[in-house]
C-alpha atoms as a PDB file:
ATOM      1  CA  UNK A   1      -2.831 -45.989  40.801  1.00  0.00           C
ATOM      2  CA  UNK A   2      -2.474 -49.634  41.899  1.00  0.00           C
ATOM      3  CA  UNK A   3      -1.659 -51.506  44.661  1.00  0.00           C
ATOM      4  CA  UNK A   4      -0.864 -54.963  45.600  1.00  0.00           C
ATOM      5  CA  UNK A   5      -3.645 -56.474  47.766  1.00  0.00           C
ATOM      6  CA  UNK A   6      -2.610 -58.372  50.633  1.00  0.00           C
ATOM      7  CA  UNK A   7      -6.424 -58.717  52.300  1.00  0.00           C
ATOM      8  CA  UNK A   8     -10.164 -59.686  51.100  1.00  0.00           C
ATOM      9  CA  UNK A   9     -11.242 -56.789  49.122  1.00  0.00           C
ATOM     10  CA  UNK A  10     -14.428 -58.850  47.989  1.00  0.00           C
ATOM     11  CA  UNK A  11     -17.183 -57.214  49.515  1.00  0.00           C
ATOM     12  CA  UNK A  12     -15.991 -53.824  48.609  1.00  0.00           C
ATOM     13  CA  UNK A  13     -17.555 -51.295  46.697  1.00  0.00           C
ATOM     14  CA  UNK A  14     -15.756 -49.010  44.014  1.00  0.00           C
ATOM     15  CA  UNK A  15     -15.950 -45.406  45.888  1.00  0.00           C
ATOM     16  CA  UNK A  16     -14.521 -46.417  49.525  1.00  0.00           C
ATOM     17  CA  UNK A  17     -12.409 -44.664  51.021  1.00  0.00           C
ATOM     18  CA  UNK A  18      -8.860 -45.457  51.533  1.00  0.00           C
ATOM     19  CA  UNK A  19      -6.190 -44.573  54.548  1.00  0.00           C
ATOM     20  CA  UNK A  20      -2.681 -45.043  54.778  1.00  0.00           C
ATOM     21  CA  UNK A  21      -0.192 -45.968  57.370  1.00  0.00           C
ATOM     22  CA  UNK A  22       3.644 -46.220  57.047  1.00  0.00           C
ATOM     23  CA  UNK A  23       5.496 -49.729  58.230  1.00  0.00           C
ATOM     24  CA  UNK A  24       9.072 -49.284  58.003  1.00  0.00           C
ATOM     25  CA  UNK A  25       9.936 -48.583  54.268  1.00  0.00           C
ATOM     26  CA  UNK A  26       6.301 -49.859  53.155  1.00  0.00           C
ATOM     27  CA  UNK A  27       3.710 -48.163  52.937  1.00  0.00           C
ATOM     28  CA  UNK A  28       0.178 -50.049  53.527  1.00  0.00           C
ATOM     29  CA  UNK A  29      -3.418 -49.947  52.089  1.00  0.00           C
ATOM     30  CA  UNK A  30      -6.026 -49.974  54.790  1.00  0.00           C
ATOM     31  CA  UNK A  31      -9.918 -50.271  53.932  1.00  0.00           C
ATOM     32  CA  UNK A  32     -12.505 -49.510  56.780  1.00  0.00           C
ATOM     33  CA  UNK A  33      -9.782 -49.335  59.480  1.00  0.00           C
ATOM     34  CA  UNK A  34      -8.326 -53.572  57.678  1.00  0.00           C
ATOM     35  CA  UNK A  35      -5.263 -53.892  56.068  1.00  0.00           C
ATOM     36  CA  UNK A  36      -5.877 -54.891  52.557  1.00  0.00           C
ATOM     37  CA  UNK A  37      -2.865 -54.431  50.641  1.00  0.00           C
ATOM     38  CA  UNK A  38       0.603 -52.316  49.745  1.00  0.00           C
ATOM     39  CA  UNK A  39       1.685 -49.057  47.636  1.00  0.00           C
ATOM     40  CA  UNK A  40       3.528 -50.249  44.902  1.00  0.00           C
ATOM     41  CA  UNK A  41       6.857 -48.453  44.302  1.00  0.00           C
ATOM     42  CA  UNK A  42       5.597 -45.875  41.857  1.00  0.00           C
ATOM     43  CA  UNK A  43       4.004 -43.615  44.462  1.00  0.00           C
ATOM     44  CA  UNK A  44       4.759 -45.090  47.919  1.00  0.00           C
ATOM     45  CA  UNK A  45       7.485 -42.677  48.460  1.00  0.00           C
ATOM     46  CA  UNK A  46       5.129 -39.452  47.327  1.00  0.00           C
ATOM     47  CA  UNK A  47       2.538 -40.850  50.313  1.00  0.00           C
ATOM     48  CA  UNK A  48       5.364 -41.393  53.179  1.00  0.00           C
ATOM     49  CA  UNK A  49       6.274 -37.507  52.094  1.00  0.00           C
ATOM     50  CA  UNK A  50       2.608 -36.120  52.496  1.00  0.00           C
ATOM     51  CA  UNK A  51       2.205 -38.798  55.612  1.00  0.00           C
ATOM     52  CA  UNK A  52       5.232 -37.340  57.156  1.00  0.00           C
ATOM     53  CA  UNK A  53       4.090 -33.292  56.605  1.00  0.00           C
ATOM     54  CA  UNK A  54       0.717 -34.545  57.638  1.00  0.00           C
ATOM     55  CA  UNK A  55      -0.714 -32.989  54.399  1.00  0.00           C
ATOM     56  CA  UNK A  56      -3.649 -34.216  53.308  1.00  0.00           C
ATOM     57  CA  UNK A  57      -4.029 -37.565  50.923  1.00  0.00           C
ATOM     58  CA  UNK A  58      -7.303 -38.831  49.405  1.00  0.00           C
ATOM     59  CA  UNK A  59      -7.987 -41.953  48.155  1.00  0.00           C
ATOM     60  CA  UNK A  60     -10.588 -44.047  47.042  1.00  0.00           C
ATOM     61  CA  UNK A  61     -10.889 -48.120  45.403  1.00  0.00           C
ATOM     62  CA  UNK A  62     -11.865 -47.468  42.050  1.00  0.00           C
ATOM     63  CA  UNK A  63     -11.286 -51.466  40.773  1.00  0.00           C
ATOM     64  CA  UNK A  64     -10.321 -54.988  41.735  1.00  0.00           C
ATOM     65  CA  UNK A  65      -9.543 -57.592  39.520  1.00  0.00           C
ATOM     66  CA  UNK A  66     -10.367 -60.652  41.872  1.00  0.00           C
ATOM     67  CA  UNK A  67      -6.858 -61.447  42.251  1.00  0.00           C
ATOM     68  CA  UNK A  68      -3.593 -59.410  43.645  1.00  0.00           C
ATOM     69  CA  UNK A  69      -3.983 -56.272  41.974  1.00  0.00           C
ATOM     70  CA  UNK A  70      -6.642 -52.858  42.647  1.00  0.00           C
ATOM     71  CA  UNK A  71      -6.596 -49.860  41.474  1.00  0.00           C
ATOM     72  CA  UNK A  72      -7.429 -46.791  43.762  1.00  0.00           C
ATOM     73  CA  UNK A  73      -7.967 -42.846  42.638  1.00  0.00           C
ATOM     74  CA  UNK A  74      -5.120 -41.081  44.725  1.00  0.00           C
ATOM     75  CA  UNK A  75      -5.275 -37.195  45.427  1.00  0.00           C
ATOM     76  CA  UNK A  76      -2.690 -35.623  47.502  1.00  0.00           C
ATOM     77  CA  UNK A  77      -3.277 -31.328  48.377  1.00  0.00           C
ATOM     78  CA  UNK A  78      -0.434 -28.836  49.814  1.00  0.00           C
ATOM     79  CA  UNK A  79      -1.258 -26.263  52.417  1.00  0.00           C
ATOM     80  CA  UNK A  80      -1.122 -23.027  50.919  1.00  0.00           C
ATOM     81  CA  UNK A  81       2.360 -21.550  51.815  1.00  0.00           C
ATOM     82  CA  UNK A  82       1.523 -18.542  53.535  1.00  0.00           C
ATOM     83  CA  UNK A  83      -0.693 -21.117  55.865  1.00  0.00           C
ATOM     84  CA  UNK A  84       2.444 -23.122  56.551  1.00  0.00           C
ATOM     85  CA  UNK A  85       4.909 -19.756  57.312  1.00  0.00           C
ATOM     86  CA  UNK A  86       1.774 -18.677  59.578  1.00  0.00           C
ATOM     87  CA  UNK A  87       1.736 -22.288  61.531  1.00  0.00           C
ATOM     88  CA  UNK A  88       5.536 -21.791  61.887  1.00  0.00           C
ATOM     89  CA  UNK A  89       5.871 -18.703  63.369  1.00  0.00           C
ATOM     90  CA  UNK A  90       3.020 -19.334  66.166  1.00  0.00           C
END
């Protein structure tokens, strides 16, 4: 999945882990608690969703090519619906 990089992703390693916050309509790329770059359009709405239901999203850099553009390995997971209908009703 890339992304377009914004910071220094230099001294990272392929493997890190990835977090994401929402700004507005964008949705940006943080590495080790720095901003280092943007969702593209592709998937940025898919991560507001799961950032919004506070389901989980996993992501990790997987490659950089030295210039504006990474690539990261993106995982998102739904509760189980009978966990959600439980959470509800207490």
């Amino acid at each position: 999945m890339p992304f377009t990089v914004l910071g220094n992703v230099e001294n990272a390693v392929g493997g890190e882990e990835l977090t994401f916050l929402t700004n507005g309509d964008d949705v940006d790329v943080y590495l080790k608690n720095r901003k280092i770059g943007t969702m593209q359009e592709n998937r940025k709405d898919m991560v507001k969703d799961f950032l919004n239901r506070e389901e989980p999203i996993k992501a990790v850099l997987s490659a950089y090519d030295g210039l504006e553009s990474a690539k990261m390995f993106l995982a998102f997971y739904r509760l189980p619906r009978y966990t959600v209908l439980i959470q509800k009703s207490s």
